[in-house]
C-alpha atoms as a PDB file:
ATOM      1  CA  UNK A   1     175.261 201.895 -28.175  1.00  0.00           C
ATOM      2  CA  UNK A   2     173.984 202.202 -31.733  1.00  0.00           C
ATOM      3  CA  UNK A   3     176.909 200.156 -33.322  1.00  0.00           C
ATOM      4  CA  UNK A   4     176.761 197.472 -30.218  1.00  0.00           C
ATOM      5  CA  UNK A   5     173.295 196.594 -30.791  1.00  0.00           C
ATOM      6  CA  UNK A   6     172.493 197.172 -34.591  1.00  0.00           C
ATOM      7  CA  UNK A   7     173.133 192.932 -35.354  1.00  0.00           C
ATOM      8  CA  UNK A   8     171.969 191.634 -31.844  1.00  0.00           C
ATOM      9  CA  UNK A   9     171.879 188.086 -32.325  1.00  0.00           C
ATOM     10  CA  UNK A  10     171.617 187.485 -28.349  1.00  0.00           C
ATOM     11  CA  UNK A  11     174.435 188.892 -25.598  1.00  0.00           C
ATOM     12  CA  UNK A  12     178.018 187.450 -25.875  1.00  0.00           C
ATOM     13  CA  UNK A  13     180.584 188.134 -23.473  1.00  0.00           C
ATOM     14  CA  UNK A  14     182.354 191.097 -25.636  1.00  0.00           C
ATOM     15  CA  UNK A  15     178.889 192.571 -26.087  1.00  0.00           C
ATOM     16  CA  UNK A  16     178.131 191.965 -22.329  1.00  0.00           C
ATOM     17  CA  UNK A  17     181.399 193.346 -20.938  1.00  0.00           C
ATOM     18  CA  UNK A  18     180.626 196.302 -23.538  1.00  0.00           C
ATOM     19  CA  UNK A  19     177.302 197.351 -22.113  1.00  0.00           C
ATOM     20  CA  UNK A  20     178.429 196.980 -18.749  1.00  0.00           C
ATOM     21  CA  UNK A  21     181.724 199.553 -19.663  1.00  0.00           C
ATOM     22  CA  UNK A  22     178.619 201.944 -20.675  1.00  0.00           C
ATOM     23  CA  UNK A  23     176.851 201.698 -17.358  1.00  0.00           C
ATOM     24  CA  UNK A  24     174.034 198.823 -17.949  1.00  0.00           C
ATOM     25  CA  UNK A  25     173.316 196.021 -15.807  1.00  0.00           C
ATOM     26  CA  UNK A  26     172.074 193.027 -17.237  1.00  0.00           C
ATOM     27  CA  UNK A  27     170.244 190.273 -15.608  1.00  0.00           C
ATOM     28  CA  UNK A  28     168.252 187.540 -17.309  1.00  0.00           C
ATOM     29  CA  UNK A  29     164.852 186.711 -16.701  1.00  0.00           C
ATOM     30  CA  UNK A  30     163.556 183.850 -18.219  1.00  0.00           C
ATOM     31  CA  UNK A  31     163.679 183.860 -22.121  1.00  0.00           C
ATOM     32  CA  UNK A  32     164.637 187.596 -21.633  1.00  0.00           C
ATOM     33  CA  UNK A  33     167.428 189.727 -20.925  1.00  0.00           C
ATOM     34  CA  UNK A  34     166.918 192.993 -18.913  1.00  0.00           C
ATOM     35  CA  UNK A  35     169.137 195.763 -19.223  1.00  0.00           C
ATOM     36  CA  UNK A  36     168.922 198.804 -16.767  1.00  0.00           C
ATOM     37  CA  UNK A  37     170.499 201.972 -17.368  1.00  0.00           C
ATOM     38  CA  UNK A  38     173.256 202.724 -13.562  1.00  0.00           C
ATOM     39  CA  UNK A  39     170.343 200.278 -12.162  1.00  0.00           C
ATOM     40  CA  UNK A  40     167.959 203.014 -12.799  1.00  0.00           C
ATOM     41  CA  UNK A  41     164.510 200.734 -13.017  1.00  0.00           C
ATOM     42  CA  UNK A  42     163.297 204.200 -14.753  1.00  0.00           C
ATOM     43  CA  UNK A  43     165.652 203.234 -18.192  1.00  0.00           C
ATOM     44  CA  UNK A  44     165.369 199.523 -18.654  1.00  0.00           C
ATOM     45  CA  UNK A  45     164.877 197.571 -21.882  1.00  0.00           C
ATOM     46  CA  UNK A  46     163.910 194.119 -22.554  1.00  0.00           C
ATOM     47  CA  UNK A  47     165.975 191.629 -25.252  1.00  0.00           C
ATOM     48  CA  UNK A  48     164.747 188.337 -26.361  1.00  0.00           C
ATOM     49  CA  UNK A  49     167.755 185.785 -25.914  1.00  0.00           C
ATOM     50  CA  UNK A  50     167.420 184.012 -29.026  1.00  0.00           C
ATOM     51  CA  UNK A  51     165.363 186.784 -31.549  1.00  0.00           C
ATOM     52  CA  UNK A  52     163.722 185.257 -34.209  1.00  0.00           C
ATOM     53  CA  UNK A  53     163.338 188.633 -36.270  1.00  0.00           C
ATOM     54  CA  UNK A  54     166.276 189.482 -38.921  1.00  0.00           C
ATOM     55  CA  UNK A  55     165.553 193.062 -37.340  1.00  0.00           C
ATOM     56  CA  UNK A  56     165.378 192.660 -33.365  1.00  0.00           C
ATOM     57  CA  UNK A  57     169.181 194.367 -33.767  1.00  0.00           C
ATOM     58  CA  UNK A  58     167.374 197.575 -35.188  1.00  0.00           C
ATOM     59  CA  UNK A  59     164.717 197.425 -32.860  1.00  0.00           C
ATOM     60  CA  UNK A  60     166.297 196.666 -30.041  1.00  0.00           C
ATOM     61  CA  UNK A  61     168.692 200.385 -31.242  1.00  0.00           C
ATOM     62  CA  UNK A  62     165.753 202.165 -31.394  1.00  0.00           C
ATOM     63  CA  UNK A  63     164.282 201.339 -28.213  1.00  0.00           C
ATOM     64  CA  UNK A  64     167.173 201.788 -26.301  1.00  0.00           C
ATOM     65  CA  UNK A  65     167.708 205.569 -27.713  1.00  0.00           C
ATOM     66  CA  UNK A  66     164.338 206.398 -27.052  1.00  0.00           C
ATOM     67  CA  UNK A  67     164.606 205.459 -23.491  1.00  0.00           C
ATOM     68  CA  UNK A  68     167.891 206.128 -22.356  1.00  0.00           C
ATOM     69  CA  UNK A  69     168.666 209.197 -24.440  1.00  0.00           C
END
């Protein structure tokens, strides 16, 4: 998960069809995407589409492995 989302730049299809392989599901609301752990609404993180900040990648790595690990 680490190495998928350490340059996040917004969800491609590889990176999509990745996190899917790992058990998220990914909708989009909005400007946002939501990814839930097996559709557990207990593990979910939020992902800007288009992230302004050179580190949303990091961020978005350590948010994710605080919540769903």
């Amino acid at each position: 998960m680490k190495r998928l989302l350490r340059d996040y730049t917004g969800i491609s299809g590889k990176l999509r069809q990745e996190l899917e392989n790992l058990g998220c599901v990914i909708t989009e609301d909005g400007k946002r995407y939501k990814i839930t752990y097996y559709g557990d609404e207990r593990y979910q993180a939020v992902f800007g589409k288009t992230p302004s900040d050179v580190r949303s990648g990091k961020n978005n790595t350590a948010t994710v492995g605080k919540m769903f690990y």
